[in-house]
C-alpha atoms as a PDB file:
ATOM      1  CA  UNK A   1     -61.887 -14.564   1.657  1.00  0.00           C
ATOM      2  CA  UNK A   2     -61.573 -11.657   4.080  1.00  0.00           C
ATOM      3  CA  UNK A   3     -60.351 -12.062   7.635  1.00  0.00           C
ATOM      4  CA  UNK A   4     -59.284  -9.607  10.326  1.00  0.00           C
ATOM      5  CA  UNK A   5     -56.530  -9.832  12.716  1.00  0.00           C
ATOM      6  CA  UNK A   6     -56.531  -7.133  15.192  1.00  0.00           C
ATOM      7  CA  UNK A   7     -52.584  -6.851  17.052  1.00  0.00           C
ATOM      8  CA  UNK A   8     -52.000  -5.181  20.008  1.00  0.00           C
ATOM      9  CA  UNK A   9     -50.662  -2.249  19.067  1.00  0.00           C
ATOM     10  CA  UNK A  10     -54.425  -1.828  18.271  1.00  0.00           C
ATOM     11  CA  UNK A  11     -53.306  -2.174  14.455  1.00  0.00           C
ATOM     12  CA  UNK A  12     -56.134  -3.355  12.247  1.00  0.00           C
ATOM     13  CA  UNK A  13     -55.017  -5.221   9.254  1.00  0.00           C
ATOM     14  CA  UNK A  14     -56.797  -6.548   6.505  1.00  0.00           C
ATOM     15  CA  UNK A  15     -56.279  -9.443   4.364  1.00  0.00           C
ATOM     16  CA  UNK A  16     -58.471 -10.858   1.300  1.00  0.00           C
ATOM     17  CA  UNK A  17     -55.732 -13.483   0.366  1.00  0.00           C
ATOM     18  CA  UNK A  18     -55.070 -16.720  -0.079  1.00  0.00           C
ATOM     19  CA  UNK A  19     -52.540 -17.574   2.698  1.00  0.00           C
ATOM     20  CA  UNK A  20     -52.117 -15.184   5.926  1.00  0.00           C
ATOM     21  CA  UNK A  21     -48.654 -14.413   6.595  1.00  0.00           C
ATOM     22  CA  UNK A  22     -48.044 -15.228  10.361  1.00  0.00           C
ATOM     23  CA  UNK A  23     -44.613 -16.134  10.740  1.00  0.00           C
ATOM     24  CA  UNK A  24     -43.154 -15.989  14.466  1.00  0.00           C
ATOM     25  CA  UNK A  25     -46.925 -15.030  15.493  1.00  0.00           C
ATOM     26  CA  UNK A  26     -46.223 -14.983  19.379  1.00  0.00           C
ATOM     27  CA  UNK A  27     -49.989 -12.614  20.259  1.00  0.00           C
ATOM     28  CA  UNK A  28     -52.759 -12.385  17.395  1.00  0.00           C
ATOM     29  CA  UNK A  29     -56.844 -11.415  18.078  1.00  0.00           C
ATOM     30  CA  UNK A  30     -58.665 -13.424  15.710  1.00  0.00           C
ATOM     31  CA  UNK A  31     -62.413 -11.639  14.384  1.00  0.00           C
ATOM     32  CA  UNK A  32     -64.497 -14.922  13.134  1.00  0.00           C
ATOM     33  CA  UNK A  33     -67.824 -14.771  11.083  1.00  0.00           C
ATOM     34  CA  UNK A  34     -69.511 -11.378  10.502  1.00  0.00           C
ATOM     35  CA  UNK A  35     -67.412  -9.634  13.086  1.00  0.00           C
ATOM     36  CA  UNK A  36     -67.966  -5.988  11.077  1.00  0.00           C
ATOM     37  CA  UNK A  37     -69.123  -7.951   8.456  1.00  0.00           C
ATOM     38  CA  UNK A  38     -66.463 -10.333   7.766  1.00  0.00           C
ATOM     39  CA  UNK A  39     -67.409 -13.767   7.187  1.00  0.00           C
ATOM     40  CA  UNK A  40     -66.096 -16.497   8.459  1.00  0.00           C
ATOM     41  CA  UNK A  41     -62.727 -17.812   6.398  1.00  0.00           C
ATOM     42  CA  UNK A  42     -62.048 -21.777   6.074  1.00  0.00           C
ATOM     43  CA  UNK A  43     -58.978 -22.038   8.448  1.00  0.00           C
ATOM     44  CA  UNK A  44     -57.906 -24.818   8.010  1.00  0.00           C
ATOM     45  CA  UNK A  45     -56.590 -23.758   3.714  1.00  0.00           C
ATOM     46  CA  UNK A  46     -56.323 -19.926   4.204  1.00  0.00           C
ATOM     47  CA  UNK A  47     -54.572 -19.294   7.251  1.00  0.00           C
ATOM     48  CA  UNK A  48     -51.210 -20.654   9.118  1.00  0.00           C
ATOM     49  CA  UNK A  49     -51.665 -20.029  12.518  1.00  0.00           C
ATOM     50  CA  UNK A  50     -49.149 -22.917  13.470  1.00  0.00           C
ATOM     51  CA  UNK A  51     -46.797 -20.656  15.111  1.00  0.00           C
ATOM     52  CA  UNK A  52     -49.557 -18.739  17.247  1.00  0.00           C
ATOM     53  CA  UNK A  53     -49.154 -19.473  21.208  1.00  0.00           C
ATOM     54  CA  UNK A  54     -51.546 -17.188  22.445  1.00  0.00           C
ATOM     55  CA  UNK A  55     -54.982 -16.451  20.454  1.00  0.00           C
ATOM     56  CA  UNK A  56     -58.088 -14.074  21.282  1.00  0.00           C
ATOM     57  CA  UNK A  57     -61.072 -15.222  19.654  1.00  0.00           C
ATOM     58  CA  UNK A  58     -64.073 -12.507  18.956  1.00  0.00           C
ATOM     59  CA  UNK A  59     -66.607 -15.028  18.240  1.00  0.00           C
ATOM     60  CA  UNK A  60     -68.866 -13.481  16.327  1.00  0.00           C
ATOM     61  CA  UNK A  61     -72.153 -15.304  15.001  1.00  0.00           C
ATOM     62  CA  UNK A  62     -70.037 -18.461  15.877  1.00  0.00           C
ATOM     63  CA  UNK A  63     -72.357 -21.081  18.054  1.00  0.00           C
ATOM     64  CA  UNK A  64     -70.161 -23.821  17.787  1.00  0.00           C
ATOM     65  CA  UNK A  65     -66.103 -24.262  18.860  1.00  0.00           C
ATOM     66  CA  UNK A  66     -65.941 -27.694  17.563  1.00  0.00           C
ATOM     67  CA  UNK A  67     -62.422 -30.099  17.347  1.00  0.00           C
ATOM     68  CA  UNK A  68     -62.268 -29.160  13.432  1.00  0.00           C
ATOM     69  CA  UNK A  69     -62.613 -25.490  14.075  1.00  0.00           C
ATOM     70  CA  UNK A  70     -60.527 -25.297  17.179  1.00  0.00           C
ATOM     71  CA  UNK A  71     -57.961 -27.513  15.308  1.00  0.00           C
ATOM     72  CA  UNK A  72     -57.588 -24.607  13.032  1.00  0.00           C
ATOM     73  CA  UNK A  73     -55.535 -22.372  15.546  1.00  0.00           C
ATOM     74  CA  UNK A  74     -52.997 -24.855  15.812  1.00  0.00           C
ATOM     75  CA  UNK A  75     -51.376 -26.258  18.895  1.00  0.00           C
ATOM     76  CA  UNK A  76     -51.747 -23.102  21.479  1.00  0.00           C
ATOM     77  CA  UNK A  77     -51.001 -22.395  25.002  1.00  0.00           C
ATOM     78  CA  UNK A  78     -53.522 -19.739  25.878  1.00  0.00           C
ATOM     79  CA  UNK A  79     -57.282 -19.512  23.969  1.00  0.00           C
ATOM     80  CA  UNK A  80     -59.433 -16.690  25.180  1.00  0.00           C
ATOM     81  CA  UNK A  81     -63.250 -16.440  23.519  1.00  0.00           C
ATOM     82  CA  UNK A  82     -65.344 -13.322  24.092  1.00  0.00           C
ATOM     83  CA  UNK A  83     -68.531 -12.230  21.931  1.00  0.00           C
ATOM     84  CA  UNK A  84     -68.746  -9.940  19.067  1.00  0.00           C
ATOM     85  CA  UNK A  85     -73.011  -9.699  19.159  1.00  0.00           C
ATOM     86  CA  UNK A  86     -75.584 -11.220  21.220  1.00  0.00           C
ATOM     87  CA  UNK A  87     -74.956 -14.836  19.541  1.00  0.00           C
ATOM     88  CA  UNK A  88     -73.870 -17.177  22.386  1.00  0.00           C
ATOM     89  CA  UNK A  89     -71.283 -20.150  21.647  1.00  0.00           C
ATOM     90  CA  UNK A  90     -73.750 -22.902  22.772  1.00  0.00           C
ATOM     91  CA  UNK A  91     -71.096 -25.592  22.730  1.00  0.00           C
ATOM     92  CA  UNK A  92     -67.371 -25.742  22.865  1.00  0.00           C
ATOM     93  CA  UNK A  93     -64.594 -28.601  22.467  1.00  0.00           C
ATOM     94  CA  UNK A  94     -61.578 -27.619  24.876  1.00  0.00           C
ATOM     95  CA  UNK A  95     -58.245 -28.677  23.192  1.00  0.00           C
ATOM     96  CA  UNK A  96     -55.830 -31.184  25.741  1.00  0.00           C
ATOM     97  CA  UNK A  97     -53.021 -29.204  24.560  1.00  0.00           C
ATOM     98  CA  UNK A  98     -53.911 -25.801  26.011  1.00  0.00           C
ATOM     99  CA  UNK A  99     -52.592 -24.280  29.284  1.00  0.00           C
ATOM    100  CA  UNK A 100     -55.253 -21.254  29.384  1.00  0.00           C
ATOM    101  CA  UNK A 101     -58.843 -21.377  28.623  1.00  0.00           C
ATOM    102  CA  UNK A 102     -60.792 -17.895  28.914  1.00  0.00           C
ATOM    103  CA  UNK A 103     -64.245 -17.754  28.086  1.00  0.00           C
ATOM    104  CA  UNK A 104     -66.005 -14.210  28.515  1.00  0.00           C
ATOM    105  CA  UNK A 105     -69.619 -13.843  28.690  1.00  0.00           C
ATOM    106  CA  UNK A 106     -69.675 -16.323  25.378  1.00  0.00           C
ATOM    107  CA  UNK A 107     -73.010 -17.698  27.024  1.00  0.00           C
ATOM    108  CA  UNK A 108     -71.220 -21.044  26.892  1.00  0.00           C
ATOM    109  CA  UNK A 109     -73.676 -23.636  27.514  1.00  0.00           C
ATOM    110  CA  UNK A 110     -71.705 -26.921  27.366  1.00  0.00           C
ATOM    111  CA  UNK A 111     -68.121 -28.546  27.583  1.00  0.00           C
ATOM    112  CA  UNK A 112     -66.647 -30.922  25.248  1.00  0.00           C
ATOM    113  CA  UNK A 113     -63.743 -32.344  27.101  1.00  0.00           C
ATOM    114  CA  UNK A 114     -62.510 -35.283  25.385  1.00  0.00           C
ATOM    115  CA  UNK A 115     -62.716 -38.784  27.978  1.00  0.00           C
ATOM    116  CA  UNK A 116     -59.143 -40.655  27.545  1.00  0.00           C
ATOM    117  CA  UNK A 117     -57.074 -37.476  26.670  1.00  0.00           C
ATOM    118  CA  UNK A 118     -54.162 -36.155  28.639  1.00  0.00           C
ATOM    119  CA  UNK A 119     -55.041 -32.241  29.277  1.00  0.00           C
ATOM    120  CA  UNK A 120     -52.432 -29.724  30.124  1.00  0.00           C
ATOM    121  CA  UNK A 121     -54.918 -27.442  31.056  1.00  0.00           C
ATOM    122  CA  UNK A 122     -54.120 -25.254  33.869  1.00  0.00           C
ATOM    123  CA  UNK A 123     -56.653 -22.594  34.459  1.00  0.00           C
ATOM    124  CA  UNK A 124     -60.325 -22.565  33.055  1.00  0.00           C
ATOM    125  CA  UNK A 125     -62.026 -19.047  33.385  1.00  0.00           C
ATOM    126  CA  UNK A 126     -65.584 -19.782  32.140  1.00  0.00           C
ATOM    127  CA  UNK A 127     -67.825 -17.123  34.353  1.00  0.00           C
ATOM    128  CA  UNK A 128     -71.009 -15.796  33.532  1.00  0.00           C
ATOM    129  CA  UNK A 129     -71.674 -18.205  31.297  1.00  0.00           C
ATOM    130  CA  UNK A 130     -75.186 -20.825  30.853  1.00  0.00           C
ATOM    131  CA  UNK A 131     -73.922 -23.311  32.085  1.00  0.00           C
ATOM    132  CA  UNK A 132     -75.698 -26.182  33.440  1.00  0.00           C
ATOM    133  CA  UNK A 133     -73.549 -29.344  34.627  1.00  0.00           C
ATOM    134  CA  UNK A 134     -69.677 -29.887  34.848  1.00  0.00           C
ATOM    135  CA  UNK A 135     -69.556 -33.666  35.119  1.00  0.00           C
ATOM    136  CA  UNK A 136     -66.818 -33.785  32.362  1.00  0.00           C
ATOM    137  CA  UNK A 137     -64.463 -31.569  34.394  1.00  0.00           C
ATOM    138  CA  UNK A 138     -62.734 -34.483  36.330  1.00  0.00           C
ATOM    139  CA  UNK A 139     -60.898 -35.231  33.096  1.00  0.00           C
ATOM    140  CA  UNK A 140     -58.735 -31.942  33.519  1.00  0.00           C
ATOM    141  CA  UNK A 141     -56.326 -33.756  36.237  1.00  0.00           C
ATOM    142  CA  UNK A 142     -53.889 -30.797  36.366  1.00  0.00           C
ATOM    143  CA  UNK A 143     -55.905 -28.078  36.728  1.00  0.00           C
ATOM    144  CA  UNK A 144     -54.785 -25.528  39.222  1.00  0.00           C
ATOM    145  CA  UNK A 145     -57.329 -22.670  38.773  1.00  0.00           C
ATOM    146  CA  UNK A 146     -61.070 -22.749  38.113  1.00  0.00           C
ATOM    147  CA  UNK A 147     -63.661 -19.798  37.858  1.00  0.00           C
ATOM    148  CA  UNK A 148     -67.720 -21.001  37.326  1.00  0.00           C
ATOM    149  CA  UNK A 149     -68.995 -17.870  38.322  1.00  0.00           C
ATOM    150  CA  UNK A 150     -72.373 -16.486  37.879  1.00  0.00           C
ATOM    151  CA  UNK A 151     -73.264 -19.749  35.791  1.00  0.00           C
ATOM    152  CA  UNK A 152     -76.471 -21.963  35.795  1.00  0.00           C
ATOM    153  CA  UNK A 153     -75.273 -24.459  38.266  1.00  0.00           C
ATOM    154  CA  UNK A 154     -78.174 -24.850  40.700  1.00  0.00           C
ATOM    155  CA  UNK A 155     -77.029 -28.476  41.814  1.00  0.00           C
ATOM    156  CA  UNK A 156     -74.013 -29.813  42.155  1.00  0.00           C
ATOM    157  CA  UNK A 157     -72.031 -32.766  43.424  1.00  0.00           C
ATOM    158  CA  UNK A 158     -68.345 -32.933  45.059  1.00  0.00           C
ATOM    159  CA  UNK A 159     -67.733 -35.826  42.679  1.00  0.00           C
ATOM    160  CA  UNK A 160     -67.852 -33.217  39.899  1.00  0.00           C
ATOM    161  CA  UNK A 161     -64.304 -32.582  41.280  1.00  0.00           C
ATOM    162  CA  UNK A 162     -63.001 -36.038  42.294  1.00  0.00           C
ATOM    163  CA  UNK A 163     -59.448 -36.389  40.272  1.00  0.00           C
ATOM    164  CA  UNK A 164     -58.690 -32.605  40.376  1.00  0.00           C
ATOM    165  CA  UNK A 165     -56.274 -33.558  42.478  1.00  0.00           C
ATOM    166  CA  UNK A 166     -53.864 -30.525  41.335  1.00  0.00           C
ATOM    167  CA  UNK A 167     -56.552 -27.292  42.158  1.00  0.00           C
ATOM    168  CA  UNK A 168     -55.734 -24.287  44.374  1.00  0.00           C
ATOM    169  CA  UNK A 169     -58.724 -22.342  43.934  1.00  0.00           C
ATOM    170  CA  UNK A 170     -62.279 -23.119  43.185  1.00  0.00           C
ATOM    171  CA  UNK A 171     -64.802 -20.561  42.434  1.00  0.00           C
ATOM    172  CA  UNK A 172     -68.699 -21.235  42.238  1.00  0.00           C
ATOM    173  CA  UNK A 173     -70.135 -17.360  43.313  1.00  0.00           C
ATOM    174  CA  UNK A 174     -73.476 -16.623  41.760  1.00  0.00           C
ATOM    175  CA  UNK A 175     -74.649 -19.932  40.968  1.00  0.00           C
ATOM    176  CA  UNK A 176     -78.149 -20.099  42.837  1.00  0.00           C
ATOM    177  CA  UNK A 177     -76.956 -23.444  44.052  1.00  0.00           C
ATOM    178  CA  UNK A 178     -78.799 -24.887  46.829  1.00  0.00           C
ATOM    179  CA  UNK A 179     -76.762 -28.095  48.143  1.00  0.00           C
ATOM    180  CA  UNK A 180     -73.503 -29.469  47.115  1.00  0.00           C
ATOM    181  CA  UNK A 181     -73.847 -33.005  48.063  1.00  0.00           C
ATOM    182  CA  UNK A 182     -72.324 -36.176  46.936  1.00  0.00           C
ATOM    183  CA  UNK A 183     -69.855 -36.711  49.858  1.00  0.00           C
ATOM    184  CA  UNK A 184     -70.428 -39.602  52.398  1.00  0.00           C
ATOM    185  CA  UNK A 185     -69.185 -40.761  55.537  1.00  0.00           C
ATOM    186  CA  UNK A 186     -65.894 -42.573  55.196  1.00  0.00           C
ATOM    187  CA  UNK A 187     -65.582 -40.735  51.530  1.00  0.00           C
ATOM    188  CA  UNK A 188     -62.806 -37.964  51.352  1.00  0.00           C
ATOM    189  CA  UNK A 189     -63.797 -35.361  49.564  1.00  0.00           C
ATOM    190  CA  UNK A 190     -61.114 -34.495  46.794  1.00  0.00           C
ATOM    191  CA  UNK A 191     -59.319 -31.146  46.693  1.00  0.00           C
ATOM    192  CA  UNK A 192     -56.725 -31.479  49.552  1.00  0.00           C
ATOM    193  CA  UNK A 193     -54.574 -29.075  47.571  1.00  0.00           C
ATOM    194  CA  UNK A 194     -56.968 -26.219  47.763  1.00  0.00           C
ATOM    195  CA  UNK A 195     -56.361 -22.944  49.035  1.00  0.00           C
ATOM    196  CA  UNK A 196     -59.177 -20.818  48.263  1.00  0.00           C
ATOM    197  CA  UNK A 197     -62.810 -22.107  47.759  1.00  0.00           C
ATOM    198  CA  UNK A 198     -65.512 -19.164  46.777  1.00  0.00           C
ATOM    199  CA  UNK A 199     -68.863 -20.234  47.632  1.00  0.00           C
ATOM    200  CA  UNK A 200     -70.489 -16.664  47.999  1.00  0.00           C
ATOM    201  CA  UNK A 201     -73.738 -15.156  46.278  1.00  0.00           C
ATOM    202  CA  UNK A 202     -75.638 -18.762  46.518  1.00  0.00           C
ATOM    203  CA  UNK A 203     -78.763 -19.819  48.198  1.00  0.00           C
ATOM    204  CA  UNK A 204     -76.882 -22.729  50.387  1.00  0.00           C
ATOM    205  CA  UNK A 205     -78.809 -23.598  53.663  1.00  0.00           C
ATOM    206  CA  UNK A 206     -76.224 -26.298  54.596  1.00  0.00           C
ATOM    207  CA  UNK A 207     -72.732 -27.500  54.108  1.00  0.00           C
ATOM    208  CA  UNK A 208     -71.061 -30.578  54.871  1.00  0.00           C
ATOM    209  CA  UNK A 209     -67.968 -29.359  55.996  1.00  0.00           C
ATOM    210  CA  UNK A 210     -67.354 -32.020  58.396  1.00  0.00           C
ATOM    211  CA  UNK A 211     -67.004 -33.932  55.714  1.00  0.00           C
ATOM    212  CA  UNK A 212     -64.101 -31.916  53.732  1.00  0.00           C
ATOM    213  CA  UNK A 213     -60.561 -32.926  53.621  1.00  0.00           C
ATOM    214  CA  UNK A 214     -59.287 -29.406  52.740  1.00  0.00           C
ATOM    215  CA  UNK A 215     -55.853 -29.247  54.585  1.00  0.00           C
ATOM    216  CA  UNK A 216     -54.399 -26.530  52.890  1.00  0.00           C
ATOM    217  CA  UNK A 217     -57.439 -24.640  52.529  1.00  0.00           C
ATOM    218  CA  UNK A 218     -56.469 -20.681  53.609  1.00  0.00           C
ATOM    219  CA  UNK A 219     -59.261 -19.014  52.251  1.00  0.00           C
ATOM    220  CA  UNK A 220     -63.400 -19.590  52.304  1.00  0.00           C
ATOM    221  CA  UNK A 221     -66.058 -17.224  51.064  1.00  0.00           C
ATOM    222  CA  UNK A 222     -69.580 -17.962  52.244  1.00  0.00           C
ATOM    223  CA  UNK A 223     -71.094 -14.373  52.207  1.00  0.00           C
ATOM    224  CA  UNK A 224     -74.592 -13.760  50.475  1.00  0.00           C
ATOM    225  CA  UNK A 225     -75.766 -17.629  51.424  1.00  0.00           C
ATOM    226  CA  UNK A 226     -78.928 -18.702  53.765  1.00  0.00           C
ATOM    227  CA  UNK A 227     -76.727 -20.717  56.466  1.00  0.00           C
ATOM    228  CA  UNK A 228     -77.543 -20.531  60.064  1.00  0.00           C
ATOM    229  CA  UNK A 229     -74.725 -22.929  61.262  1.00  0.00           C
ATOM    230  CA  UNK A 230     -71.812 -24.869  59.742  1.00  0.00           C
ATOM    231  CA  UNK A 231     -71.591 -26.648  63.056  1.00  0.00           C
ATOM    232  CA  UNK A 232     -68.373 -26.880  65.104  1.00  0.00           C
ATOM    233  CA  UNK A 233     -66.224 -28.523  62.029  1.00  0.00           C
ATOM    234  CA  UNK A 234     -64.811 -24.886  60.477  1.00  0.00           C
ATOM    235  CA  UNK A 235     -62.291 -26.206  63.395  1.00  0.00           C
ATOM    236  CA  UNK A 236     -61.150 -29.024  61.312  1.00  0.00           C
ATOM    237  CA  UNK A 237     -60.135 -26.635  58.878  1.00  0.00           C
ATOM    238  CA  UNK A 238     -56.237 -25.717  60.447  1.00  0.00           C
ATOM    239  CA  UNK A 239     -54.726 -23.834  57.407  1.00  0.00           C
ATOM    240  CA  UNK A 240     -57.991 -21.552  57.315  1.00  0.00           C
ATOM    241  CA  UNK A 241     -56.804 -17.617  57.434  1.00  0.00           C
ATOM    242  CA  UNK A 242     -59.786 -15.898  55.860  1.00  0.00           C
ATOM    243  CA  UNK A 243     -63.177 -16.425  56.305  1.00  0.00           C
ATOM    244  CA  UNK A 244     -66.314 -14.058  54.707  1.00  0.00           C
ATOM    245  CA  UNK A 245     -69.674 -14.515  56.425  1.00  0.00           C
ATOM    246  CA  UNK A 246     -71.810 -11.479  56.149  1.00  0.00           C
ATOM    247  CA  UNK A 247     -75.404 -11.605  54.560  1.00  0.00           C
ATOM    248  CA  UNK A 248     -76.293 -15.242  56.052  1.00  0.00           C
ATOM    249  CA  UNK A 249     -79.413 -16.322  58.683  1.00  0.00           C
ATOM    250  CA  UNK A 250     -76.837 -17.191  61.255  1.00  0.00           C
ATOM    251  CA  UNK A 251     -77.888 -19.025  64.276  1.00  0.00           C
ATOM    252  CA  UNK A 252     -76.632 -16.440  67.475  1.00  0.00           C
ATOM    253  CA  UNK A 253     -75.355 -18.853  69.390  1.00  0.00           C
ATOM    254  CA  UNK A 254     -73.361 -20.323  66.259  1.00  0.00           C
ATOM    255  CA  UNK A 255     -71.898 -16.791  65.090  1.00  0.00           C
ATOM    256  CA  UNK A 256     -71.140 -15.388  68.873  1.00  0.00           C
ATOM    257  CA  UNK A 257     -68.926 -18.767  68.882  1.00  0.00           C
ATOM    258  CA  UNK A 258     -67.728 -18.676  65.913  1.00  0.00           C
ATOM    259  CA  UNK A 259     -66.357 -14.899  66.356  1.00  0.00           C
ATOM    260  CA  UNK A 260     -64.782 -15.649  69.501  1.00  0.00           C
ATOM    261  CA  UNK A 261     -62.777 -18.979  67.666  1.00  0.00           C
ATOM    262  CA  UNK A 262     -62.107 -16.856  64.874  1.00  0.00           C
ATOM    263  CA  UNK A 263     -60.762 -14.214  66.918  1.00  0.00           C
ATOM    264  CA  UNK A 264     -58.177 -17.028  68.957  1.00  0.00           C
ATOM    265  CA  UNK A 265     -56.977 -18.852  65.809  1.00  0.00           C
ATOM    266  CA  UNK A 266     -56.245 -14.876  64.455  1.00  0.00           C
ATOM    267  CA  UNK A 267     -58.367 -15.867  61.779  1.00  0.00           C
ATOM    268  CA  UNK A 268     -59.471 -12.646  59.673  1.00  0.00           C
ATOM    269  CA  UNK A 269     -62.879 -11.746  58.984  1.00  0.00           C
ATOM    270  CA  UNK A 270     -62.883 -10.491  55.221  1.00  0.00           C
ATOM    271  CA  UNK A 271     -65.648  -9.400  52.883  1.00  0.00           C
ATOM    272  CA  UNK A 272     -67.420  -7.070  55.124  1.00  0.00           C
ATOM    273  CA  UNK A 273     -69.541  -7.074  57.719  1.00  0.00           C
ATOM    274  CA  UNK A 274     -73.257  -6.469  58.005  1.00  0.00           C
ATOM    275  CA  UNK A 275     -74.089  -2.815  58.536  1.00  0.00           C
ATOM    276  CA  UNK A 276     -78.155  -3.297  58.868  1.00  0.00           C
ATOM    277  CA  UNK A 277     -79.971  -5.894  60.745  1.00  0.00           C
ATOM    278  CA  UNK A 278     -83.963  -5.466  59.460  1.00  0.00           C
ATOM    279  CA  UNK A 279     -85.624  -8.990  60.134  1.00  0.00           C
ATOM    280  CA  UNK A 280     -87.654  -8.922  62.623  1.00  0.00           C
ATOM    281  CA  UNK A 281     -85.648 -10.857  65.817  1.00  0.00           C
ATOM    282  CA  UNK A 282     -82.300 -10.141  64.219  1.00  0.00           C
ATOM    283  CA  UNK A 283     -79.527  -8.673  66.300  1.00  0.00           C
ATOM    284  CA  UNK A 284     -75.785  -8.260  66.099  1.00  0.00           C
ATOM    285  CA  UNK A 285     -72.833 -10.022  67.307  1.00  0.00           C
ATOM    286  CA  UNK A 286     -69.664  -8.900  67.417  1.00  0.00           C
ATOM    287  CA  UNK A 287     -70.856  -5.618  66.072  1.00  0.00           C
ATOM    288  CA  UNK A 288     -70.044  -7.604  62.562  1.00  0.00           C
ATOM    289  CA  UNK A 289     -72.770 -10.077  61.724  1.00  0.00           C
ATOM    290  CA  UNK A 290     -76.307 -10.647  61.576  1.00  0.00           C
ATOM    291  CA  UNK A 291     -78.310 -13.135  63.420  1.00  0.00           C
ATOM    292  CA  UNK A 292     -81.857 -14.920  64.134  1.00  0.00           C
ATOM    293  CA  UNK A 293     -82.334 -15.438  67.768  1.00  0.00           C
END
C-alpha cells in the first residue's frame, strides 16, 4: 500500500505501511489514486486520519467523493479538492460536519447533500466547476459564503436559495444564465442577510429586483450582462454602497437616471466604466457607461 502525504513545509514523505502515523495531525495534503503513480490506499484500514481538522485532497483519477470515501478523513472542519490530471470528480457527497468546502477546478458535476441532516457548513467554494442545478443547496441552512462561479448554471430559480437564511455573499459570475425567476408577487425572496450578490459575466436581459427583499444588501455586481433597465426599484435597495454596471445595453434614459441617484445616495460606481462605445446609436452618459438611444 503506498500513499503520499505532502506537509507544508513542502516535505514529501512516503509510506508503504500498514498504519500511517498521524497523531496530533492539525494540516495534512492527501495525494489519492495514481497521483505520481500511487494508487489509491483503502482508508478506511490503513490510515488514521481521526485527528486531521484540515485536509487537501489532490484527487487524482478519483471520479467519485462518495459518504464511504469521504468518511475516511474523519470528522474535519475544512476539505479542499483540486485535480491531479484531467479526470474530473463527477459526483461528490458533502459531509454535515464540515465548516469549509473548497472545490478547485475538480469539474464537479453534482452535489450530494444529504436531505434531513444538520450541516455546519459555512462557506462552499465550488467555481469553475460543471455544474448544472443546485436544488439541494437549501439544505445548508447556515451557510454564510457561497462561490458558483464560472459553472454550467444557465437557469436558475430564487427558490434554489429559500432557507439560506444565514448567507452574506452570493456569487453566480460566469454562468451564461439568462433569467433567475421563481419569485412572485406577495413572495419574499430569501436572503435578507445578504451583503454582496455577484451577478456579473451573464447573459441576463431582466431582473426582478422589485421583487427582492435584500435589506442589508451593500454590494451588487451586474457588469458584462444584456440589461437595458432594472426599473426604478435599485431604490428599494437602502443599504446598497456599490454598484458595477459597465458592459450592459442600457436604456439612456434609465442610466442618465440612474447616475444622477447614484451620485445623491453617494453610492460608488465600482468595476469600471466603459471606455468604447462601438454599436451603432450608442453614446455615453456620465462619461462612464454605455447606452442605446
Amino acid at each position: 500500500m503506498k500513499l503520499v502525504l505532502l506537509l507544508p513545509a513542502a516535505a514529501i514523505l512516503l509510506f508503504c505501511t500498514s498504519q500511517l502515523p498521524v497523531e496530533a495531525t492539525e494540516y495534512l495534503t492527501l495525494c489519492l489514486n495514481r497521483c505520481h503513480n500511487y494508487t489509491l490506499p483503502e482508508l478506511e484500514n490503513s490510515v488514521e486520519l481521526r485527528t486531521t481538522r484540515r485536509l487537501t485532497v489532490a484527487s487524482g483519477n478519483v471520479t467519485s467523493f462518495d459518504a464511504p470515501l469521504i468518511a475516511a478523513f474523519g470528522r474535519l472542519s475544512y476539505l479542499e479538492v483540486w485535480p491531479q490530471r484531467s479526470r474530473s470528480v463527477d459526483r461528490f457527497f458533502v459531509p454535515p460536519y464540515l465548516r469549509t468546502l473548497i472545490l478547485r477546478r475538480t469539474g464537479v458535476r453534482e452535489l450530494d447533500i444529504l436531505p434531513d441532516a444538520a450541516y455546519q457548513l459555512r462557506v462552499l467554494y465550488a467555481a469553475d466547476n460543471r455544474l448544472t442545478e443546485v436544488s439541494q443547496l437549501h439544505r445548508l441552512h447556515v451557510l454564510q459564503q457561497l462561490n458558483l462561479n464560472n459553472n454550467k448554471l444557465r437557469q436558475l430559480s430564487w427558490t434554489a436559495f429559500d432557507g439560506l437564511d444565514e448567507l452574506r455573499e452570493l456569487s453566480l459570475r460566469g454562468n451564461g444564465l439568462r433569467v433567475i425567476d421563481g419569485v412572485v408577487p406577495g413572495v419574499q425572496l430569501p436572503l435578507r442577510k445578504l451583503v454582496r450578490l455577484n451577478l456579473s459575466n451573464n447573459r441576463l436581459r431582466r431582473l426582478d429586483v422589485e421583487l427582492w427583499s435584500m435589506d442589508r444588501l451593500e454590494l451588487l455586481e451586474l457588469e458584462g450582462n444584456l440589461l437595458e433597465q432594472v426599473g426604478s426599484s435599485l431604490v428599494r435597495l437602502q443599504a446598497l454602497k456599490k454598484l458595477s454596471l459597465r458592459d450592459n445595453r442600457w436604456d439612456c434614459v434609465w442610466a442618465n437616471r440612474t447616475l444622477q441617484w447614484m451620485e445623491g445616495r453617494r453610492i460608488q460606481l465600482v468595476g469600471g466604466i466603459d471606455f468604447a462605445c462601438p454599436s451603432p446609436g450608442s453614446a455615453r452618459v456620465g462619461g462612464k457607461l454605455c447606452c442605446v438611444k
